[in-house]
C-alpha atoms as a PDB file:
ATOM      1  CA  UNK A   1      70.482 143.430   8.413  1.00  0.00           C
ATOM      2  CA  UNK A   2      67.267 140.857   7.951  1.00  0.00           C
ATOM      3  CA  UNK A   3      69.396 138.219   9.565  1.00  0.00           C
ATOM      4  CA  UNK A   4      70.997 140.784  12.091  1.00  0.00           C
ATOM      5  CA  UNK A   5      67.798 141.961  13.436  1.00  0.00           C
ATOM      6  CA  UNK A   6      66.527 138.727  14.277  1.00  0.00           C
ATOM      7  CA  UNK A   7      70.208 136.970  15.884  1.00  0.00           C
ATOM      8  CA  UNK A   8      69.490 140.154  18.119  1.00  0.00           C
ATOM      9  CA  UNK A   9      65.851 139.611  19.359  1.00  0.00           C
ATOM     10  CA  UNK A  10      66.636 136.106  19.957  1.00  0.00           C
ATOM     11  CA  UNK A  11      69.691 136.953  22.040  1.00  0.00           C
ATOM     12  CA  UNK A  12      67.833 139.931  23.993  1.00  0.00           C
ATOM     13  CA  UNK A  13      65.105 137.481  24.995  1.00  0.00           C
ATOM     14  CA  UNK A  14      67.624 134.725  25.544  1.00  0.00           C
ATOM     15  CA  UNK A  15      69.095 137.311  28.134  1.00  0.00           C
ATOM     16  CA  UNK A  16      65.751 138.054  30.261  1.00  0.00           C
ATOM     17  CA  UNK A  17      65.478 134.459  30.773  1.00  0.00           C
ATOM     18  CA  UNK A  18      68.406 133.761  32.543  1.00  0.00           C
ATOM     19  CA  UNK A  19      67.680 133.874  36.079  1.00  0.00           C
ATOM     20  CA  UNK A  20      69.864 136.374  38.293  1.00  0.00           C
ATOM     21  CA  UNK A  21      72.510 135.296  40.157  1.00  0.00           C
ATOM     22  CA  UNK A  22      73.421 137.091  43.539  1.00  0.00           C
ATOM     23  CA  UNK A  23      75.695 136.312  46.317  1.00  0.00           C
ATOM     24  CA  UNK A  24      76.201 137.386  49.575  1.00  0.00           C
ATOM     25  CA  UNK A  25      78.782 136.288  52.684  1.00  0.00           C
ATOM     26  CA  UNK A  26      79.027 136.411  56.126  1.00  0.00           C
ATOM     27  CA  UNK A  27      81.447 135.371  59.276  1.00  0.00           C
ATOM     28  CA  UNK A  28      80.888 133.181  62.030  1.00  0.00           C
ATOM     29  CA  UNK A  29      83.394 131.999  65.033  1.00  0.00           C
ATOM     30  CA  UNK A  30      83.498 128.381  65.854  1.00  0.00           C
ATOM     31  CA  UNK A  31      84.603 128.607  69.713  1.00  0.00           C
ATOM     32  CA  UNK A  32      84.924 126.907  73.083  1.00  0.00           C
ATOM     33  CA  UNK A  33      86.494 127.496  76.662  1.00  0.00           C
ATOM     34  CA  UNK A  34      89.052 125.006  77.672  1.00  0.00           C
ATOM     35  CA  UNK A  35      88.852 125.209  81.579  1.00  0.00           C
ATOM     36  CA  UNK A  36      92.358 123.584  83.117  1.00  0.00           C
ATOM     37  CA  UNK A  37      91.990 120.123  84.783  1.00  0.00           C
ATOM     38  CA  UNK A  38      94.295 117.644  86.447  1.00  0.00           C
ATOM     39  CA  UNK A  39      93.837 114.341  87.608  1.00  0.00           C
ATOM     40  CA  UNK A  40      95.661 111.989  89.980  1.00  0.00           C
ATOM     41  CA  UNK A  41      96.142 108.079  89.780  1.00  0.00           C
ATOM     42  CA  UNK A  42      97.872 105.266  91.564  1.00  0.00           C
ATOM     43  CA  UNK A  43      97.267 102.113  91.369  1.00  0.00           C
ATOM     44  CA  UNK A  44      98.561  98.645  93.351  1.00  0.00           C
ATOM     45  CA  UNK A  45     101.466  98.447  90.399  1.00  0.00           C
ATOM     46  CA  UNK A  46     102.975 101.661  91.658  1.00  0.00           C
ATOM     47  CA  UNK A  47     102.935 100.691  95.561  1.00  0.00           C
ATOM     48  CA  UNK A  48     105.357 101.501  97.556  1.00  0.00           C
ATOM     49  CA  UNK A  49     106.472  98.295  98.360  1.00  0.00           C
ATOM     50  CA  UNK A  50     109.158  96.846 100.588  1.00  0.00           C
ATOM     51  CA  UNK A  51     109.261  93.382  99.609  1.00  0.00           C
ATOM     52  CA  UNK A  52     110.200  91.473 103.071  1.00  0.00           C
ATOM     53  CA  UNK A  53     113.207  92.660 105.666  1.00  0.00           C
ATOM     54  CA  UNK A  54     114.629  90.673 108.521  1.00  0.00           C
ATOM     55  CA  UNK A  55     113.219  91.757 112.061  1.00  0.00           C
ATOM     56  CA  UNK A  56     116.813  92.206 112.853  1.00  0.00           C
ATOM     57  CA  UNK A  57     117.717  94.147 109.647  1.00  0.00           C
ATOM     58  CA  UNK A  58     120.180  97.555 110.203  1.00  0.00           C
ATOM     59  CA  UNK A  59     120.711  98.504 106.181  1.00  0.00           C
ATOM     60  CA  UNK A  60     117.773 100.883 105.359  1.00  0.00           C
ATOM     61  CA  UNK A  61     115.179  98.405 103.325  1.00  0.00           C
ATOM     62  CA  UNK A  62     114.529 101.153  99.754  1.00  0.00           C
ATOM     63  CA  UNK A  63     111.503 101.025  97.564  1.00  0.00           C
ATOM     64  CA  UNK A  64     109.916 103.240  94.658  1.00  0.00           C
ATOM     65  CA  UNK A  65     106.524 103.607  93.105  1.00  0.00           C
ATOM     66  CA  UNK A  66     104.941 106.146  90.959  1.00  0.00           C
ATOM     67  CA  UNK A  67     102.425 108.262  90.978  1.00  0.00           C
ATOM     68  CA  UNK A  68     100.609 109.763  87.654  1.00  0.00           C
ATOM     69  CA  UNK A  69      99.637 113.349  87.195  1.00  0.00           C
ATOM     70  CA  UNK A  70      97.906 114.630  84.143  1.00  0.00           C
ATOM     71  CA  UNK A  71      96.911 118.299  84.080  1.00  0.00           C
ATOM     72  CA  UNK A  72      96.351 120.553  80.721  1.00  0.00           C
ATOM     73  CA  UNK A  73      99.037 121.679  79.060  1.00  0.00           C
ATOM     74  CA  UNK A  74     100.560 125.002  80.601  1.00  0.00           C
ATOM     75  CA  UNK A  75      98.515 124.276  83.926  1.00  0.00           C
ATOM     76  CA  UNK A  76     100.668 124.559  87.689  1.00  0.00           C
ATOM     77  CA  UNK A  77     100.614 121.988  89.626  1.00  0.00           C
ATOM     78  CA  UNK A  78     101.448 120.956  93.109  1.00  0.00           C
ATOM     79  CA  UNK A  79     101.458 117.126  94.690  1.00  0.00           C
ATOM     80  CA  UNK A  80     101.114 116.450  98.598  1.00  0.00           C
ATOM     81  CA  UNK A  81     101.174 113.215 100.346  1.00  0.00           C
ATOM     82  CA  UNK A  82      99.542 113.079 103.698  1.00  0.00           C
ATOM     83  CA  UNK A  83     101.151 111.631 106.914  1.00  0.00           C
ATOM     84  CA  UNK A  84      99.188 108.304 106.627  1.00  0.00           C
ATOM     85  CA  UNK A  85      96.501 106.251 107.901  1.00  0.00           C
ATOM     86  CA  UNK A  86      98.693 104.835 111.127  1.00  0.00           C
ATOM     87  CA  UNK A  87     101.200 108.248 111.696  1.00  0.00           C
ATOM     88  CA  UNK A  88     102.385 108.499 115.414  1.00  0.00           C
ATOM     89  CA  UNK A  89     100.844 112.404 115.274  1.00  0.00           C
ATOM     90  CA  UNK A  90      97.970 113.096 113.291  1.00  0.00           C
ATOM     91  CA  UNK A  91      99.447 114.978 110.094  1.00  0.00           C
ATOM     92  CA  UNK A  92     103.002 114.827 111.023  1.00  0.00           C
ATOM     93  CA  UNK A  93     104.944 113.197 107.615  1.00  0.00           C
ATOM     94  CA  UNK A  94     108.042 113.121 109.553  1.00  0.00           C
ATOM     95  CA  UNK A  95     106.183 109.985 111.829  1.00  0.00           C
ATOM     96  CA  UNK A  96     104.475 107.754 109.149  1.00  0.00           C
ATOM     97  CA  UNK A  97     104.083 104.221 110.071  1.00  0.00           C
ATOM     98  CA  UNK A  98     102.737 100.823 108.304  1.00  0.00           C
ATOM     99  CA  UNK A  99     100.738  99.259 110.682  1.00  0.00           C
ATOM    100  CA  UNK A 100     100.481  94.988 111.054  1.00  0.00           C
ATOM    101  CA  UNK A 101      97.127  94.151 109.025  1.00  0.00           C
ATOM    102  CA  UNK A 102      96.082  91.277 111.897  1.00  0.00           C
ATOM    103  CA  UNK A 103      94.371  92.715 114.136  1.00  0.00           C
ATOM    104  CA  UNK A 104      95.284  90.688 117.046  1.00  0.00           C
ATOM    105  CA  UNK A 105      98.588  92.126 116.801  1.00  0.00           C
ATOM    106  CA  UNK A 106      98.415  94.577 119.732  1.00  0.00           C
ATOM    107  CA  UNK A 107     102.125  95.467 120.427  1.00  0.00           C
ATOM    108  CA  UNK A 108     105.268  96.110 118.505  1.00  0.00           C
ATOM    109  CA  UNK A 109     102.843  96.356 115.400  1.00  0.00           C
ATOM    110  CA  UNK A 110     104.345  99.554 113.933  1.00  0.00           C
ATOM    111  CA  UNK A 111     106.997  99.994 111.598  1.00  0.00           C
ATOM    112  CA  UNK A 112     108.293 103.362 110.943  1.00  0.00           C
ATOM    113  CA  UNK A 113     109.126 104.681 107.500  1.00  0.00           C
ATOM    114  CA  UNK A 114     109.577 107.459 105.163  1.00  0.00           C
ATOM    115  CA  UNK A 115     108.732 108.750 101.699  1.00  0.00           C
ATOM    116  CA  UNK A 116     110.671 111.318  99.506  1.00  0.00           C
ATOM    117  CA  UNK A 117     110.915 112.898  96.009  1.00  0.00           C
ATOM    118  CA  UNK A 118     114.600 112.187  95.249  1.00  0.00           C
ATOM    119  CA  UNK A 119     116.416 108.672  95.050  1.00  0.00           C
ATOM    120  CA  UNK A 120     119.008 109.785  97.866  1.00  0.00           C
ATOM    121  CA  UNK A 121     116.127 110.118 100.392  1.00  0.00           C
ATOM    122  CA  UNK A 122     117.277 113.353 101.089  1.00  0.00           C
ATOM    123  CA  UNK A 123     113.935 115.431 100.246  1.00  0.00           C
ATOM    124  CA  UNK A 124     110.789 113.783 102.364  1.00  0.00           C
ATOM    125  CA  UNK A 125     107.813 114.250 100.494  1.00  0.00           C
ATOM    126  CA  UNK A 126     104.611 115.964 102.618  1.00  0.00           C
ATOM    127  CA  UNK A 127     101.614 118.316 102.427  1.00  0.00           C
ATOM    128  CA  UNK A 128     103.034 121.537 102.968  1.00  0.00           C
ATOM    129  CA  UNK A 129     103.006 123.202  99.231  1.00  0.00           C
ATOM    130  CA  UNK A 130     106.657 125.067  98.719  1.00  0.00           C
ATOM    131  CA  UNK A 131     108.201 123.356 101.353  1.00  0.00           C
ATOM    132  CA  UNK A 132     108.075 119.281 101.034  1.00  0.00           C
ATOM    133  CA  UNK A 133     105.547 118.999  98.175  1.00  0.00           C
ATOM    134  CA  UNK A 134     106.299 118.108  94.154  1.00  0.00           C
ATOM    135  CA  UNK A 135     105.375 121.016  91.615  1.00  0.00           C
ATOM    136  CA  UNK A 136     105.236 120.540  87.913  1.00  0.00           C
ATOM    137  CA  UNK A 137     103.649 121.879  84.367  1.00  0.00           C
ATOM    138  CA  UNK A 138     101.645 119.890  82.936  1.00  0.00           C
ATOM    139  CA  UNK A 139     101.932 119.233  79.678  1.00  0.00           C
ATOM    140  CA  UNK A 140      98.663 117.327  78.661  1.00  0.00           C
ATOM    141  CA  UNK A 141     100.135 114.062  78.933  1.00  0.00           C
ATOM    142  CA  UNK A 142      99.986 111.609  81.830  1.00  0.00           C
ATOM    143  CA  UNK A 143     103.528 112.902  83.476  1.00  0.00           C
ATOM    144  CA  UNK A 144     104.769 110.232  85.967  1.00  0.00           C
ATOM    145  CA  UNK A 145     106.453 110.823  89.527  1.00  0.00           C
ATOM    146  CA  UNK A 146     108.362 108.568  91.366  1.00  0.00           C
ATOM    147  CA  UNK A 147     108.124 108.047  95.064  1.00  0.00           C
ATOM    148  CA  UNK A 148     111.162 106.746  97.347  1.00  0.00           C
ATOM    149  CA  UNK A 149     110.525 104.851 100.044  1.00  0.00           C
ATOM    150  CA  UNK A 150     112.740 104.089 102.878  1.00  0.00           C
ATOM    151  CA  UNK A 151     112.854 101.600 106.097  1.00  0.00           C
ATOM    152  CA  UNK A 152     115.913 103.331 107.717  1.00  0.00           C
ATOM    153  CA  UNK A 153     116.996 100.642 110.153  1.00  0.00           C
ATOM    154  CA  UNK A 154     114.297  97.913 109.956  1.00  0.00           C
ATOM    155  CA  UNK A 155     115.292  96.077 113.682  1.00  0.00           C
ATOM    156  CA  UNK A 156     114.457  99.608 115.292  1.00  0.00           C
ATOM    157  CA  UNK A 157     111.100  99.250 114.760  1.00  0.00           C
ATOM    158  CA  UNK A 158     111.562  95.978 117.215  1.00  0.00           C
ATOM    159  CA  UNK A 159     108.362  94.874 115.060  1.00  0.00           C
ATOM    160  CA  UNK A 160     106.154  91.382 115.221  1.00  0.00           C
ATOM    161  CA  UNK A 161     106.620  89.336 112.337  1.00  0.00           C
ATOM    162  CA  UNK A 162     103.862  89.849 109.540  1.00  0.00           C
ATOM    163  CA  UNK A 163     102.164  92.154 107.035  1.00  0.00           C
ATOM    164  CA  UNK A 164     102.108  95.431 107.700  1.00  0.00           C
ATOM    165  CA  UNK A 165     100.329  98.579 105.558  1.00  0.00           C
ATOM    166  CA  UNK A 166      99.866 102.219 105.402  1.00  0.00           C
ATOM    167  CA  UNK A 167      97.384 104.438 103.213  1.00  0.00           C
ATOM    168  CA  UNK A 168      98.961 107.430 101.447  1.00  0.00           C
ATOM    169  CA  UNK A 169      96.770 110.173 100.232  1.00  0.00           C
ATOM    170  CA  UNK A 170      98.498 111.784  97.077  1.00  0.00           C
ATOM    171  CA  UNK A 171      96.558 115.302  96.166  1.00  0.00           C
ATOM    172  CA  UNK A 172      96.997 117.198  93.345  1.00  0.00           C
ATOM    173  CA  UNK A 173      96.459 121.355  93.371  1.00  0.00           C
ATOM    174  CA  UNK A 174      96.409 123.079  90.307  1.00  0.00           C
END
């Protein structure tokens, strides 16, 4: 018991020196608002661009670009393309017209033309959303759309030889 008594003093004391360990927990969230977005690009790669056409031309003259949409994932969207810089009546898709870039061009400096969202040029592609615009999901990805062009009788247009140009608008809604 002599040897007992001490082994247990020595472990008692060992025992009250050993600090005290504790522990606690707690939750937090980790969080953040994704707010939908889409964005719109073009650039002079994806022109519409007819290349050159005989003055006395009477096969429709075709072309295609693209346009890029990129919207977050799940998000509707809708893409409109205005009448034009140079349309016979303001806002009126169904009269778009390139118009010759020199200026001292006065008359026969229009050519007529049309865009559309289908390679038979069957679907004309406007601003009027669920009639004559494109609609899509976006996916979160850059999603590209093409855009047909078409001259449909080129010697109609009884144009001046040169360079002629339009501006498109392209706007997304989402």
């Amino acid at each position: 018991m002599r040897f007992l008594r001490p082994a247990l003093l020595s472990l008692a004391i060992a025992s009250l020196a050993a600090p005290a360990l504790a522990a606690d927990t707690t939750t937090f969230n980790v969080k953040i608002i994704i707010t939908k977005a889409c964005t719109i690009t073009a650039a002079a790669a994806t022109d519409v661009d007819f290349g050159s056409a005989l003055s006395t031309a009477t096969t429709p003259s075709n072309a295609q670009g693209t346009i890029t949409a990129q919207c977050s994932a799940l998000t509707p969207y809708t893409v409109a393309l205005n009448a034009g810089a140079n349309a016979g009546t303001a806002n009126d898709v169904t009269t778009r017209r390139m118009k010759n870039t020199d200026a001292s061009v006065t008359a026969n400096n229009f050519v007529g033309y049309q865009l559309y969202r289908d390679a038979a040029h069957t679907n004309v592609w406007g601003a009027t959303t669920g009639t004559n615009t494109t609609a899509g999901i976006g996916t979160g990805l850059a999603q590209t759309l093409n855009v047909y062009g078409q001259i449909a009788n080129p010697s109609v247009n009884n144009a001046a030889a040169g360079n002629y140009q339009d501006t498109i608008t392209a706007t997304i809604t989402y």
